[in-house]
C-alpha atoms as a PDB file:
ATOM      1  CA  UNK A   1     -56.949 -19.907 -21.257  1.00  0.00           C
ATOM      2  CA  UNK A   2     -54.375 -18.747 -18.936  1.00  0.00           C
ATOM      3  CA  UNK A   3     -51.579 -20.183 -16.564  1.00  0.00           C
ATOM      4  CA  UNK A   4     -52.193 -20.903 -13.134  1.00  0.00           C
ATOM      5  CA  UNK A   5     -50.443 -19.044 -10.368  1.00  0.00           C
ATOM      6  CA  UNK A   6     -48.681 -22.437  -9.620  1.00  0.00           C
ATOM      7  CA  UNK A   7     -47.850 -23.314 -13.125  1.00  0.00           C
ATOM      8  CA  UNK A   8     -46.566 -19.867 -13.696  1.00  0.00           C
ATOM      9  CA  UNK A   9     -44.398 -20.422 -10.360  1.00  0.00           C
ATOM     10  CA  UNK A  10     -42.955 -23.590 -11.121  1.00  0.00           C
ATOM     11  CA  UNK A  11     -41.672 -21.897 -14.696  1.00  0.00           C
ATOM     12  CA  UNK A  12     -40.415 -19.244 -12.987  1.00  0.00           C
ATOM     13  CA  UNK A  13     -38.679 -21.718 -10.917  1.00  0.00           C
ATOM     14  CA  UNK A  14     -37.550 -24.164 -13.130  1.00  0.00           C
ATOM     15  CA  UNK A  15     -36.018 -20.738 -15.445  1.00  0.00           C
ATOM     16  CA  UNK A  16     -33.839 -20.077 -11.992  1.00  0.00           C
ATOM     17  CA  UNK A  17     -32.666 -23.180 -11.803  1.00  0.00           C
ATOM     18  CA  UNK A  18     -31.777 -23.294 -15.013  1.00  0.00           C
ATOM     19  CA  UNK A  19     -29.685 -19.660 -14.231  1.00  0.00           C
ATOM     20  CA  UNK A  20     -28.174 -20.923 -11.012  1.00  0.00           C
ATOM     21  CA  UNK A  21     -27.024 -24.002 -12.300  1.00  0.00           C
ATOM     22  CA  UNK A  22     -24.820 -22.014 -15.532  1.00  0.00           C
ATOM     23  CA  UNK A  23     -23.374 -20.279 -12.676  1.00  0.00           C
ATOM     24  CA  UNK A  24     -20.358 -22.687 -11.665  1.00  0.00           C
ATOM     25  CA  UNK A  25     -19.706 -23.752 -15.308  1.00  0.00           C
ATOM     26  CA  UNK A  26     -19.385 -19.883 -16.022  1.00  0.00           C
ATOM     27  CA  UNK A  27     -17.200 -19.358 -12.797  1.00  0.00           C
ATOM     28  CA  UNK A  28     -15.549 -22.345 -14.002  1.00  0.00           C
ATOM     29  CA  UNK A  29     -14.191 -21.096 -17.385  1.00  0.00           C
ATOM     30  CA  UNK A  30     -13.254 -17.657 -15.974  1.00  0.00           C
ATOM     31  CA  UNK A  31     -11.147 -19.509 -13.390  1.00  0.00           C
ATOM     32  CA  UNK A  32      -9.725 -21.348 -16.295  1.00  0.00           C
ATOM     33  CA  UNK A  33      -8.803 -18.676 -18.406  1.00  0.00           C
ATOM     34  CA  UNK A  34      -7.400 -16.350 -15.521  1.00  0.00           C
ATOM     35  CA  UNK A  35      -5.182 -19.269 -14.669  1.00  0.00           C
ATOM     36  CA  UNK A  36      -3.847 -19.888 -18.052  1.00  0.00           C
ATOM     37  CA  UNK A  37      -3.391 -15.966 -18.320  1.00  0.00           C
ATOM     38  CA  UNK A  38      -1.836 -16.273 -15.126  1.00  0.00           C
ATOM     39  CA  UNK A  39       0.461 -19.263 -16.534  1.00  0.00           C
ATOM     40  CA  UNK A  40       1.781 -17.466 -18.910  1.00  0.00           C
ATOM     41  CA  UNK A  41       2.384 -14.120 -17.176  1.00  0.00           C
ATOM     42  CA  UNK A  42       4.721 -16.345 -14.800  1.00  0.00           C
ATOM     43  CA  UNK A  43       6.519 -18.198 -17.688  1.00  0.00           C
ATOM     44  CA  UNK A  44       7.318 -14.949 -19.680  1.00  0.00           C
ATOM     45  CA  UNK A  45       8.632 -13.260 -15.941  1.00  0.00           C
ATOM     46  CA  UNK A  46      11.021 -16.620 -15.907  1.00  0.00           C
ATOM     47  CA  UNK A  47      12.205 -16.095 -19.606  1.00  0.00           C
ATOM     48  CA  UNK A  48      12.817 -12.449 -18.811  1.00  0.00           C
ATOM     49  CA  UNK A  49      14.522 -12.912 -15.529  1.00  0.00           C
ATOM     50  CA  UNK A  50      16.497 -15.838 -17.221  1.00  0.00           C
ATOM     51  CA  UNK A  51      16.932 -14.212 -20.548  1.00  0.00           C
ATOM     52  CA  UNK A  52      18.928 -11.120 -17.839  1.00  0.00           C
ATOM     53  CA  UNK A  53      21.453 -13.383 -16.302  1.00  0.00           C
ATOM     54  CA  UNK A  54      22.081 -15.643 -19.248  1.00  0.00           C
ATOM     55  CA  UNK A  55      25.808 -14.797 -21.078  1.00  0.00           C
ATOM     56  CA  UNK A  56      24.205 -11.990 -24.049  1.00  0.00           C
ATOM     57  CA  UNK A  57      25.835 -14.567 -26.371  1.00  0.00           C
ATOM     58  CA  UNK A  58      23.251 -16.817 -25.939  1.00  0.00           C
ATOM     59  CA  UNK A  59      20.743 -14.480 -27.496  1.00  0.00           C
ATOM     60  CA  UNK A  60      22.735 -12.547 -29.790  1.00  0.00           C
ATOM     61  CA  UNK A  61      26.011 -12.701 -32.111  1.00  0.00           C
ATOM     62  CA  UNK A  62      27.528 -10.228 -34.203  1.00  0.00           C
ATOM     63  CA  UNK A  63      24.549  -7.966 -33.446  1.00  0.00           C
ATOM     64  CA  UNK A  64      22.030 -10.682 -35.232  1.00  0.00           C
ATOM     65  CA  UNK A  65      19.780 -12.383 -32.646  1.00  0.00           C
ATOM     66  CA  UNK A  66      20.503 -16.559 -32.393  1.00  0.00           C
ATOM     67  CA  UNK A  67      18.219 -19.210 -32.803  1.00  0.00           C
ATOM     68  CA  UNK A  68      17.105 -18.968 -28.914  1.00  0.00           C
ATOM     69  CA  UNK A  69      17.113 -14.975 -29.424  1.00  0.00           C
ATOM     70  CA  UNK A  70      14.418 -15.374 -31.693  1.00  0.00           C
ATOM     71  CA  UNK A  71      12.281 -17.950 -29.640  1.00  0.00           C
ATOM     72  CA  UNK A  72      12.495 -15.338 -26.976  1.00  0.00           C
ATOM     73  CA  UNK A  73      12.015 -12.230 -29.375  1.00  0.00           C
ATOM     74  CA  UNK A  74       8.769 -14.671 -30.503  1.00  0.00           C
ATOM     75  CA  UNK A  75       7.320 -15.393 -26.761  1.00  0.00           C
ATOM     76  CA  UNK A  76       7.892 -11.509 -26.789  1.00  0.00           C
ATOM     77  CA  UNK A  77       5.353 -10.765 -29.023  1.00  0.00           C
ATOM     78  CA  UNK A  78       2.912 -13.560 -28.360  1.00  0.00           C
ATOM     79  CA  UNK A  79       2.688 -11.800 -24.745  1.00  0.00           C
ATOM     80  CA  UNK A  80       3.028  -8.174 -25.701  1.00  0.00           C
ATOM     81  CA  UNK A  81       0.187  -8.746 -28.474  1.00  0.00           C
ATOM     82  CA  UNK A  82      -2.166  -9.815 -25.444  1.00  0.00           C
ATOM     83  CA  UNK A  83      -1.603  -6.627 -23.923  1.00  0.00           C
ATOM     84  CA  UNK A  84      -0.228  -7.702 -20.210  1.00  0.00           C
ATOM     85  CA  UNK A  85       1.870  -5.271 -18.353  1.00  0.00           C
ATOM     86  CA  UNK A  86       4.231  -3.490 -18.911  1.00  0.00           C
ATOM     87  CA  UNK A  87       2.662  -1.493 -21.137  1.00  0.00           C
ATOM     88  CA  UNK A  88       6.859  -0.143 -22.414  1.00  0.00           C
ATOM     89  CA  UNK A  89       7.326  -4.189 -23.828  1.00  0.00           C
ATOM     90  CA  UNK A  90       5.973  -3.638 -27.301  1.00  0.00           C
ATOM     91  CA  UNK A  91       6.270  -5.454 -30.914  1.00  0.00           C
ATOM     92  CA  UNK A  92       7.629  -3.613 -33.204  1.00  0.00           C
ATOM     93  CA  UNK A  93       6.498  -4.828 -37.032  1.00  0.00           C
ATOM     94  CA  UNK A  94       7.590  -3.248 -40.031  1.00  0.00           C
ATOM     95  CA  UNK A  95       8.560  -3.992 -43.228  1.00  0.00           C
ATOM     96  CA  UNK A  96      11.382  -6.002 -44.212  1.00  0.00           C
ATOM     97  CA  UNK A  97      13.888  -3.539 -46.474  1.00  0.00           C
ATOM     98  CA  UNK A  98      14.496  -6.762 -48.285  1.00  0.00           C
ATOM     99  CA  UNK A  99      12.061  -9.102 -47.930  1.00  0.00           C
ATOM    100  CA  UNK A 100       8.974  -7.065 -48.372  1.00  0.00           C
ATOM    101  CA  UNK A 101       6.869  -9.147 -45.466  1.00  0.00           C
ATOM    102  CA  UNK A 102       6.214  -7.775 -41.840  1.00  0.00           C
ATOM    103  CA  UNK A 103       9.221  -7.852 -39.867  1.00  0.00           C
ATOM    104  CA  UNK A 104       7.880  -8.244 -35.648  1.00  0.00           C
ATOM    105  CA  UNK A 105      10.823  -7.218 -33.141  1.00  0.00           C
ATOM    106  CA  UNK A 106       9.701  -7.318 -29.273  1.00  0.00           C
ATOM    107  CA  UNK A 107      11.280  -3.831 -27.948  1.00  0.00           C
ATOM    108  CA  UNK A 108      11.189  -2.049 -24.612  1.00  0.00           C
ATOM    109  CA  UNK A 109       9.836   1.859 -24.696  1.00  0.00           C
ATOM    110  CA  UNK A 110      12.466   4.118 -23.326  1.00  0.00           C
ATOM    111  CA  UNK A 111      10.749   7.054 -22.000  1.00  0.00           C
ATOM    112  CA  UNK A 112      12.233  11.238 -21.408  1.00  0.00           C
ATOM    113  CA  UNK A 113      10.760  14.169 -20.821  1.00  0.00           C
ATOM    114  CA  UNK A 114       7.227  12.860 -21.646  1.00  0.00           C
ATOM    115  CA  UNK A 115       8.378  11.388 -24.845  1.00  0.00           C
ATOM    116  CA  UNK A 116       8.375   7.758 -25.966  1.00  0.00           C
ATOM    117  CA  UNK A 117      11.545   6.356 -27.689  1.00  0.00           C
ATOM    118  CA  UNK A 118      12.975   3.113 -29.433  1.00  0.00           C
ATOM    119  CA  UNK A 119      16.585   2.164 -28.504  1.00  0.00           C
ATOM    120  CA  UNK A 120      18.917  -0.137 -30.677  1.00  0.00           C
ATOM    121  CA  UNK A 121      20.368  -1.964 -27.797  1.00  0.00           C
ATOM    122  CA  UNK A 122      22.940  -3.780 -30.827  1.00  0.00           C
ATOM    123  CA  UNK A 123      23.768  -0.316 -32.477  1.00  0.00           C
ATOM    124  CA  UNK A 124      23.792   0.048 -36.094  1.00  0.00           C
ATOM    125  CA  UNK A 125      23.335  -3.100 -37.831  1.00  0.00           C
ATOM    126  CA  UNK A 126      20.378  -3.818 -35.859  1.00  0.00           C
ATOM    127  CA  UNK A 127      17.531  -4.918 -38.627  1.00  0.00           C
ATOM    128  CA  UNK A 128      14.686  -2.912 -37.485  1.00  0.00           C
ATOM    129  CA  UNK A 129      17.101   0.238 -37.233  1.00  0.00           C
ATOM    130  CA  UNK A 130      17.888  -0.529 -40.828  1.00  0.00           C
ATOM    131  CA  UNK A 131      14.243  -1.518 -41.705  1.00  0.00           C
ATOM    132  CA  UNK A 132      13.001   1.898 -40.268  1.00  0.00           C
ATOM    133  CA  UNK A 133      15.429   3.930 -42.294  1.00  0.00           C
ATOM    134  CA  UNK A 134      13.817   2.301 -45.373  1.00  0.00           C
ATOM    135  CA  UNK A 135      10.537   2.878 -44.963  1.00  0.00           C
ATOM    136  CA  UNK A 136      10.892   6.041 -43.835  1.00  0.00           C
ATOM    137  CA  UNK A 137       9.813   5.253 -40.558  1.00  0.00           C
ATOM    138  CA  UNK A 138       6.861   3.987 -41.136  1.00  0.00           C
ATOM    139  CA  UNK A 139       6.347   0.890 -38.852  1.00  0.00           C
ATOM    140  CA  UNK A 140       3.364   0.018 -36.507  1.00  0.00           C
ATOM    141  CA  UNK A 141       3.599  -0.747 -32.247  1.00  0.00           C
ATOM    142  CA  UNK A 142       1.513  -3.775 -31.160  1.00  0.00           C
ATOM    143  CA  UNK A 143       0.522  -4.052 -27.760  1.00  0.00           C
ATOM    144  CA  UNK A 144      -3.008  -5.131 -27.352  1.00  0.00           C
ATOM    145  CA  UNK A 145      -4.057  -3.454 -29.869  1.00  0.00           C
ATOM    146  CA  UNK A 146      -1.899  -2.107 -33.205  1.00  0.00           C
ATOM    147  CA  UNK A 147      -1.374   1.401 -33.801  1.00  0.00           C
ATOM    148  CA  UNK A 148       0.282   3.095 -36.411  1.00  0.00           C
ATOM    149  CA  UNK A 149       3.508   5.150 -35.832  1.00  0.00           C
ATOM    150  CA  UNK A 150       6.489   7.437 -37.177  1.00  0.00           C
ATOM    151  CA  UNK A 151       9.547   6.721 -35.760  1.00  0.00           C
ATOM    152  CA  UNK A 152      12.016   9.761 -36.192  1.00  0.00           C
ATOM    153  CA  UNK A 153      16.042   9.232 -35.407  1.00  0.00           C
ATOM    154  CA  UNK A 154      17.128  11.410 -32.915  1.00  0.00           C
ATOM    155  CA  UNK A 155      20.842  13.207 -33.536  1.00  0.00           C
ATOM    156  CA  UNK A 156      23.774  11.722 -31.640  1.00  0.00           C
ATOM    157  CA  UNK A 157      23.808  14.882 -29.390  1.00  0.00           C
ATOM    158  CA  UNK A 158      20.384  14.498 -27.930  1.00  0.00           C
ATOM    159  CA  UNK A 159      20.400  10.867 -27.016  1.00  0.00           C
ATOM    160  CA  UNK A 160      22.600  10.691 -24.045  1.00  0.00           C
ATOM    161  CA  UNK A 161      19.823  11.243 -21.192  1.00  0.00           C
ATOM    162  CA  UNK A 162      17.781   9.144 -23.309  1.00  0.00           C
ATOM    163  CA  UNK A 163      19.884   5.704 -23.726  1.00  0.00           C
ATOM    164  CA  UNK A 164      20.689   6.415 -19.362  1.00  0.00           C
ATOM    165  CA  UNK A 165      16.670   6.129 -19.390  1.00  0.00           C
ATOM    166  CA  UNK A 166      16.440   3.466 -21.564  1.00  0.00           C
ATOM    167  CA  UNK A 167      18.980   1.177 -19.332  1.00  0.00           C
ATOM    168  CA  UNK A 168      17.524   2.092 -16.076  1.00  0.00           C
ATOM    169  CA  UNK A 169      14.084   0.097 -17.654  1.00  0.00           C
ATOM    170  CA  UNK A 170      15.976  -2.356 -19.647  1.00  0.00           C
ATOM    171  CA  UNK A 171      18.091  -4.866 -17.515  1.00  0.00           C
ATOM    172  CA  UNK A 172      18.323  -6.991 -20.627  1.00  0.00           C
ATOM    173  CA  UNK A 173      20.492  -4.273 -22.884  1.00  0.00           C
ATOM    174  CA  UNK A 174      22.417  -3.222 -20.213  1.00  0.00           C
ATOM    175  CA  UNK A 175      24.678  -6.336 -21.156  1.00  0.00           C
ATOM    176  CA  UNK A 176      25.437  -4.431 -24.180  1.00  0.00           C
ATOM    177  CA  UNK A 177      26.560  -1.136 -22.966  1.00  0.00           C
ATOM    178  CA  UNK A 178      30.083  -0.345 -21.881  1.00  0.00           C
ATOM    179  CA  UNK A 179      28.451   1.958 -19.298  1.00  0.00           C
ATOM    180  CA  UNK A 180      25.928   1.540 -16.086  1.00  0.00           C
ATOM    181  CA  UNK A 181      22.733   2.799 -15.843  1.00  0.00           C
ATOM    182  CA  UNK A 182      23.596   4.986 -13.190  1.00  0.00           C
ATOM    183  CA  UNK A 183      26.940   6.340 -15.192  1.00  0.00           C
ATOM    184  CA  UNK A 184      26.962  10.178 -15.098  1.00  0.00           C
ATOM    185  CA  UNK A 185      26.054  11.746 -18.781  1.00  0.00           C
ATOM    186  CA  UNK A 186      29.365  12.541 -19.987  1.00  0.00           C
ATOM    187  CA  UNK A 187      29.964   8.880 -20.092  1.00  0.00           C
ATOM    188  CA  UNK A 188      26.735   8.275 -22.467  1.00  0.00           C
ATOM    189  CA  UNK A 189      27.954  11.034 -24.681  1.00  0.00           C
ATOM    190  CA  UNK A 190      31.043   9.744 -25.423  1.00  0.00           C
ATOM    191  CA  UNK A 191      29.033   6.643 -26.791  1.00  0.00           C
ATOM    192  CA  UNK A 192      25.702   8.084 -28.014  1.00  0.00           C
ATOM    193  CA  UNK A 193      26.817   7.581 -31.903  1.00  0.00           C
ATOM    194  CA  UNK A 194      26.992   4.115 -31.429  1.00  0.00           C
ATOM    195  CA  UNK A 195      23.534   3.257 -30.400  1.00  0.00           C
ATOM    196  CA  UNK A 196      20.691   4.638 -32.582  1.00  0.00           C
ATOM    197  CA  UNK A 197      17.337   6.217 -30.477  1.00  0.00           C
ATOM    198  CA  UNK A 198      13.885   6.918 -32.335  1.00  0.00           C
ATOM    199  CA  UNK A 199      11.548   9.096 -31.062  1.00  0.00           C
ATOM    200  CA  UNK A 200       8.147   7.437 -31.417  1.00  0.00           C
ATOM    201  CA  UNK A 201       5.207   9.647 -33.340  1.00  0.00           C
ATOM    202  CA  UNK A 202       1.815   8.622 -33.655  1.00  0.00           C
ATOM    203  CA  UNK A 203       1.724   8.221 -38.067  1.00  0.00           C
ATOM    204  CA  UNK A 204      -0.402  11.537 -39.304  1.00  0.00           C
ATOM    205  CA  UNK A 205       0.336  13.654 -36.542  1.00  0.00           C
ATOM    206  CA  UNK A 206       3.417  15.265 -38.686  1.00  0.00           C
ATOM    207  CA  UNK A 207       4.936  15.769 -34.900  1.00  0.00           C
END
């Protein structure tokens, strides 16, 4: 025995309604979620444009971040992880020299001559400089999705046009630089020792 044309129809219709009716609740949650994303894109743009005209104190003493350094260096991540622009604000994790667990850092990419590079905005005794020595380099880059790297140090003498790079992108270390971002390079090389610089190397490539 088979449906009637009618009875056939009215499935057909009662299967459309069914469609058209999921539409708003699906609208609905996309709206939702783009306005959370959307929430969030606009509270990490206040921290950062905060986080630039707050004292550097605030965030950092004695080249160790504070206790609202690392709530920032946290939101950092959280944001970076989801892989929202800019693509240079990464995580850097990598094992603790002492501790043994993953060690996350939120970092800004300097970029030169179509190379990618890590800056130590707090010189030496920065922990992930020191961290990265240990393991050789070894450390992973998280933004959206986790990749596996090589960082290599770069000698004193190269890193000049590198760190003027790196402070044209990075309002937020310029606070600890005794130079401008527009200084000329003889002023960068007279401080180049000071600030460590990576150059970043995707981990097999033996580049």
């Amino acid at each position: 025995m088979t449906d009637s044309p009618s009875r056939t129809r009215h499935r057909s219709d009662a299967a459309a309604g069914r469609f058209v009716s999921s539409v708003p609740h699906a609208e609905g949650f996309a709206l939702s979620i783009l306005r959370r994303l959307l929430g969030l894109v606009a509270a990490v743009a206040l921290v950062v444009a905060v986080w630039v005209r707050l004292p550097s104190r605030l965030f950092y003493r004695e080249g160790r971040p504070t206790r609202i350094g690392r709530l920032v260096n946290h939101a950092g991540a959280v944001y970076s992880g989801l892989g929202l622009p800019p693509a240079w604000w990464v995580t850097l994790e990598i094992r603790g020299r002492r501790s043994g667990r993953t060690v996350s850092t939120t970092l800004v990419v300097g970029s030169y001559g179509g190379e990618r590079y890590l800056v130590s905005m707090l010189g030496e005794g920065s922990a992930w400089v020191l961290n990265a020595r240990a393991a050789d380099g070894h450390a992973t880059i998280h933004h959206g999705r986790r990749r596996p790297i090589v960082l290599r140090e770069v000698p004193a003498e190269q890193r000049a046009p590198i760190l003027k790079a790196y402070l044209q992108r990075a309002p937020g270390a310029r606070p600890h630089f005794p130079v401008l971002p527009m200084a000329p390079l003889p002023e960068f090389e007279r401080i180049a020792a000071r600030y460590p610089v990576f150059r970043i190397t995707e981990a097999g490539t033996g580049a």
